[in-house]
C-alpha atoms as a PDB file:
ATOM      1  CA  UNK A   1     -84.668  22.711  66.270  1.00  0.00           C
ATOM      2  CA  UNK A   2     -81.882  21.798  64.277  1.00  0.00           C
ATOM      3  CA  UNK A   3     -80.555  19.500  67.042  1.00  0.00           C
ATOM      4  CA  UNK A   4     -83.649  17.565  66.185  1.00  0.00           C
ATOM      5  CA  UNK A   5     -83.127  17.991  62.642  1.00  0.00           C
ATOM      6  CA  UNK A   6     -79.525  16.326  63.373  1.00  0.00           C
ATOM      7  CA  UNK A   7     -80.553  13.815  65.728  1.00  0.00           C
ATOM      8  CA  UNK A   8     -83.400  12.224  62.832  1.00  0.00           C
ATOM      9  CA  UNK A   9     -81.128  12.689  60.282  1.00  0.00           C
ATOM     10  CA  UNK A  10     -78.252  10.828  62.528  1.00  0.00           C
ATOM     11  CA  UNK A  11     -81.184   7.791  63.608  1.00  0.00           C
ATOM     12  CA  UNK A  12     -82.380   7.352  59.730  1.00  0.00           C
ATOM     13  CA  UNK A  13     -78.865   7.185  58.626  1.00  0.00           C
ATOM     14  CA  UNK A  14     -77.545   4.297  61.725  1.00  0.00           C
ATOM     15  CA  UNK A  15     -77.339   1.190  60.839  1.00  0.00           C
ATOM     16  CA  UNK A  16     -77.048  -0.966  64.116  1.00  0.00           C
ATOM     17  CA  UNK A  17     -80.427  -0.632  64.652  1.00  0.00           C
ATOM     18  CA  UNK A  18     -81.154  -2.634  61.016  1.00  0.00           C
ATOM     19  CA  UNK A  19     -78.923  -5.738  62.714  1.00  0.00           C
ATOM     20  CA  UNK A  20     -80.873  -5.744  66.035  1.00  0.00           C
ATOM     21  CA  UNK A  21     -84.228  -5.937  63.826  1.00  0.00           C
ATOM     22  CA  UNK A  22     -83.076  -8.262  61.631  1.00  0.00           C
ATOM     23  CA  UNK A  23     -81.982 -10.518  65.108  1.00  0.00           C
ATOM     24  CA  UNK A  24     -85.564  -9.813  66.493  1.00  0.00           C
ATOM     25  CA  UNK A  25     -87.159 -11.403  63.303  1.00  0.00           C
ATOM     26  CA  UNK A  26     -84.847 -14.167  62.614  1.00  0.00           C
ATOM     27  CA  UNK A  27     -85.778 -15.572  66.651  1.00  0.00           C
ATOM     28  CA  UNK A  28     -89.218 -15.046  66.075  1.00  0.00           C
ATOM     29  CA  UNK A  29     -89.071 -17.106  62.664  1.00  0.00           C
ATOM     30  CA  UNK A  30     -87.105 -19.703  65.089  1.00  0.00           C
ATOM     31  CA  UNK A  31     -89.512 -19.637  67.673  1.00  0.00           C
ATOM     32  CA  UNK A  32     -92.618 -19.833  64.983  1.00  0.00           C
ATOM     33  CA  UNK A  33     -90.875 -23.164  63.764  1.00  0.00           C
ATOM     34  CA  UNK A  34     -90.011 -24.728  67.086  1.00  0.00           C
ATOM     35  CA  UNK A  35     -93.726 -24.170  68.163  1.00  0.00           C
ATOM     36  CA  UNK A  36     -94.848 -25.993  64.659  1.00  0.00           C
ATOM     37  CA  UNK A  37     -92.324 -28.872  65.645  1.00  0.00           C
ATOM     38  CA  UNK A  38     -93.066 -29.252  69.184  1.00  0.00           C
ATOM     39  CA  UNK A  39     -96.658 -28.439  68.769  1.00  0.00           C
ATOM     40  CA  UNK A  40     -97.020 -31.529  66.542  1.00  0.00           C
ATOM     41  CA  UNK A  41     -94.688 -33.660  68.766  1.00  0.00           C
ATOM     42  CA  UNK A  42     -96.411 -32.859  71.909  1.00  0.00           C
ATOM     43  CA  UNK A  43     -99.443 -34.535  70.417  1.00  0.00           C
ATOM     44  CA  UNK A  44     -98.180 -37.362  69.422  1.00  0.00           C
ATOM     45  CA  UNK A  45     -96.475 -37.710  73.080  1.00  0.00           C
ATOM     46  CA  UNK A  46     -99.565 -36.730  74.599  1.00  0.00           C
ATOM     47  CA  UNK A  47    -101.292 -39.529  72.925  1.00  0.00           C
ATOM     48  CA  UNK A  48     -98.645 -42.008  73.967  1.00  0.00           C
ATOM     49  CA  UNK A  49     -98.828 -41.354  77.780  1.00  0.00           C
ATOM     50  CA  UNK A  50    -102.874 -41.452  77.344  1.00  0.00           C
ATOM     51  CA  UNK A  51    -101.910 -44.955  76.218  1.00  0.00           C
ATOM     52  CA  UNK A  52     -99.630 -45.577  78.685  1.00  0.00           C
ATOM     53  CA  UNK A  53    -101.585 -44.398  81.740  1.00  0.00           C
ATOM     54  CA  UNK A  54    -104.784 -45.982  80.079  1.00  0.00           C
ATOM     55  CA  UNK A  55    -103.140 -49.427  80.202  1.00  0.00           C
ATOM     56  CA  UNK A  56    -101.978 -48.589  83.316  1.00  0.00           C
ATOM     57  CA  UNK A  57    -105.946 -48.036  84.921  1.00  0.00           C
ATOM     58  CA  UNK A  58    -106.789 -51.408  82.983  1.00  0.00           C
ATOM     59  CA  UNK A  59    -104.121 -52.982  84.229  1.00  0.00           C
ATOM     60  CA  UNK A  60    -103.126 -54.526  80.667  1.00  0.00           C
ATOM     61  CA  UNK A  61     -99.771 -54.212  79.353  1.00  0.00           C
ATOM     62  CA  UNK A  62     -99.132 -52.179  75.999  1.00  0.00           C
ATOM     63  CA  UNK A  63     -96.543 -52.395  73.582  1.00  0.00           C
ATOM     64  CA  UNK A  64     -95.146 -49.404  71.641  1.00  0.00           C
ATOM     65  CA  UNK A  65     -95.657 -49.251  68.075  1.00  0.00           C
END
């Protein structure tokens, strides 16, 4: 028992573990914003190829703007 005693006193008391946490946040954060900046750019390229391949179907020519 006091092995186990030693071995939760040993985990609660190591700090590597803190860093990899704090790593494991700090990419999520990262991957949270890249998905609100790509999310919003996708749209707007999504819309421009609707454009394109709309003009495209018509056979009219667009211009970007």
């Amino acid at each position: 028992m006091s092995k186990f005693i030693k071995f939760c006193q040993d985990f609660y008391q190591d700090e590597e573990g803190l860093t990899v946490v704090e790593y494991v946040i700090g990419a999520g954060l990262l991957v949270g914003g890249f998905t609100v900046l790509f999310d919003s750019f996708s749209s707007t390229l999504s819309d421009k190829l609707s454009s394109i391949a709309n003009g495209i179907d018509d056979g009219s020519t667009t211009t970007g703007g």
